[in-house]
Protein backbone atom coordinates (compact mmCIF):
# COMPACT_ATOMS: atom_id res chain seq x y z
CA UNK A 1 131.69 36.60 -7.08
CA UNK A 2 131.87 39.49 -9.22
CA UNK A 3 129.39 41.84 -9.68
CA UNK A 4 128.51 45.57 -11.92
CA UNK A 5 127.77 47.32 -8.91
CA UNK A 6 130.14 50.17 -8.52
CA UNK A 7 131.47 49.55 -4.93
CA UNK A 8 130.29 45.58 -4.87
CA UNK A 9 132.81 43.56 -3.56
CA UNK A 10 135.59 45.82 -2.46
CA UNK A 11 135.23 44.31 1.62
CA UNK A 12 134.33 47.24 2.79
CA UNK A 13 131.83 49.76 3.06
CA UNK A 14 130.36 51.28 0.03
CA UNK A 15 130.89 54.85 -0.51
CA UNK A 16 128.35 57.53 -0.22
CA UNK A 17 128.96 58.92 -3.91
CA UNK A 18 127.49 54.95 -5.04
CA UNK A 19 124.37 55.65 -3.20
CA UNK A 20 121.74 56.08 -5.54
CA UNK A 21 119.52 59.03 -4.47
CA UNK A 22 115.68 58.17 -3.43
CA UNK A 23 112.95 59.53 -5.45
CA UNK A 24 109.44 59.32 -5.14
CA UNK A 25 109.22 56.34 -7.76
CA UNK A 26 111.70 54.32 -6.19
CA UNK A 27 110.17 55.01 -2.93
CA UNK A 28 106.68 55.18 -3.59
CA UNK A 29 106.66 58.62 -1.82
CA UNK A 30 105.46 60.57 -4.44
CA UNK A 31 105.54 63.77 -2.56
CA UNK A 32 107.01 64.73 0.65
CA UNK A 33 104.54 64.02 3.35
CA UNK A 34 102.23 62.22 0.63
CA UNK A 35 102.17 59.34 2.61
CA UNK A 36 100.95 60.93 5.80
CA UNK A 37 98.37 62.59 4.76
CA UNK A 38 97.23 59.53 2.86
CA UNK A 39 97.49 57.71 6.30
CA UNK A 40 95.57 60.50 8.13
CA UNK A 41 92.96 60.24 5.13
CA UNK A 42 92.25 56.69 5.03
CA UNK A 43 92.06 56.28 8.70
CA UNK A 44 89.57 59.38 9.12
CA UNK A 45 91.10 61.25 11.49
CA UNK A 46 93.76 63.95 11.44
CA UNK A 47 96.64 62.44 12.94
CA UNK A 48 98.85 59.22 12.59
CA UNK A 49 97.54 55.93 12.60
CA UNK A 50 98.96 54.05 15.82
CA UNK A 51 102.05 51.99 15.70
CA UNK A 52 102.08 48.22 15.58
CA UNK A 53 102.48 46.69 19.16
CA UNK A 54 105.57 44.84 17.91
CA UNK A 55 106.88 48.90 16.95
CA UNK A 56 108.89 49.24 19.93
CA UNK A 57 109.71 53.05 20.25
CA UNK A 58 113.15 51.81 20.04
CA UNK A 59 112.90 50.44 16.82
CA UNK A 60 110.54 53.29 15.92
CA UNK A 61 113.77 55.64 17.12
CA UNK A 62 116.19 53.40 15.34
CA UNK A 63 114.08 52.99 11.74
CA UNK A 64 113.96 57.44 11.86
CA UNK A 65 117.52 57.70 12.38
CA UNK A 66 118.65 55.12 9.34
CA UNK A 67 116.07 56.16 6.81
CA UNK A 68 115.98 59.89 7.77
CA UNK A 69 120.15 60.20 7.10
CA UNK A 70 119.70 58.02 3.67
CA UNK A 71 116.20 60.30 2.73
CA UNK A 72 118.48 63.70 3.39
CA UNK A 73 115.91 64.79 5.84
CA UNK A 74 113.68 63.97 8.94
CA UNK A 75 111.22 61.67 7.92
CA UNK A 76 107.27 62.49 9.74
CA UNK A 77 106.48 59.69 12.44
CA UNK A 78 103.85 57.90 9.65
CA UNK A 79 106.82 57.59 6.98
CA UNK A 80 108.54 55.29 9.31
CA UNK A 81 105.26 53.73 10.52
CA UNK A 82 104.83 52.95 7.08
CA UNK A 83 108.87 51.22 6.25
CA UNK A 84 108.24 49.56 9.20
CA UNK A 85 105.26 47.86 7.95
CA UNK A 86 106.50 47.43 4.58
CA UNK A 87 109.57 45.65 5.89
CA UNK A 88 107.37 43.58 7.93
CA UNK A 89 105.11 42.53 5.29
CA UNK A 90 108.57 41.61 2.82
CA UNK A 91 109.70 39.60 4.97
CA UNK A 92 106.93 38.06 5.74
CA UNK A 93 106.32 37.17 1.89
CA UNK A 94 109.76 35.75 2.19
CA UNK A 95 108.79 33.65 4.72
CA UNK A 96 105.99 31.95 2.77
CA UNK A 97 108.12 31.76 -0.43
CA UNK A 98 110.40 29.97 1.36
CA UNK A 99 108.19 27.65 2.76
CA UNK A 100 106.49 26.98 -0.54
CA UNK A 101 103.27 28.41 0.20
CA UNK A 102 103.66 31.74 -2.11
CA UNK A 103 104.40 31.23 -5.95
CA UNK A 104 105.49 33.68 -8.54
């Protein structure tokens, strides 16, 4: 299969220079810590909203680690919280699309 991606298809890992960088409109992190504060906003209090009880802290632990080394720098506790969730909720449109009960 070929493909325009620089990087695509070479069998191995692509290379950090093909990495496009994140920005706050890919991302929907507008501004750093945007997010958190939204989170602390819109569930009235002034610290993060709770974890998930399928958020294990390894996963929790595991989701930092990834996105914080492809962000550049440590995400806050809520940004995960929040890719976590988003991830969640993909897949879980996935999940209906595939069973036919979601159409575009």
């Amino acid at each position: 299969m070929k493909t325009n991606r620089p990087g695509a298809g070479s069998g191995g890992k692509s290379r950090s220079s093909d990495k496009q960088p994140f920005t706050g409109k890919s991302t929907g992190f507008i501004e750093e810590n945007a997010a958190c504060l939204n989170a602390a906003v819109g569930a009235g209090r002034g610290n993060d909203p709770a974890p998930a009880a399928w958020m294990t802290p390894a996963l929790i632990k595991e989701t930092h680690e990834m996105w914080s080394k492809r962000y550049g720098r440590a995400l806050e506790r809520c940004e995960v919280l929040e890719i976590l969730r988003n991830v969640r909720w993909f897949g879980e449109i996935l999940r209906r699309w595939l069973e036919g009960r979601v159409t575009t």
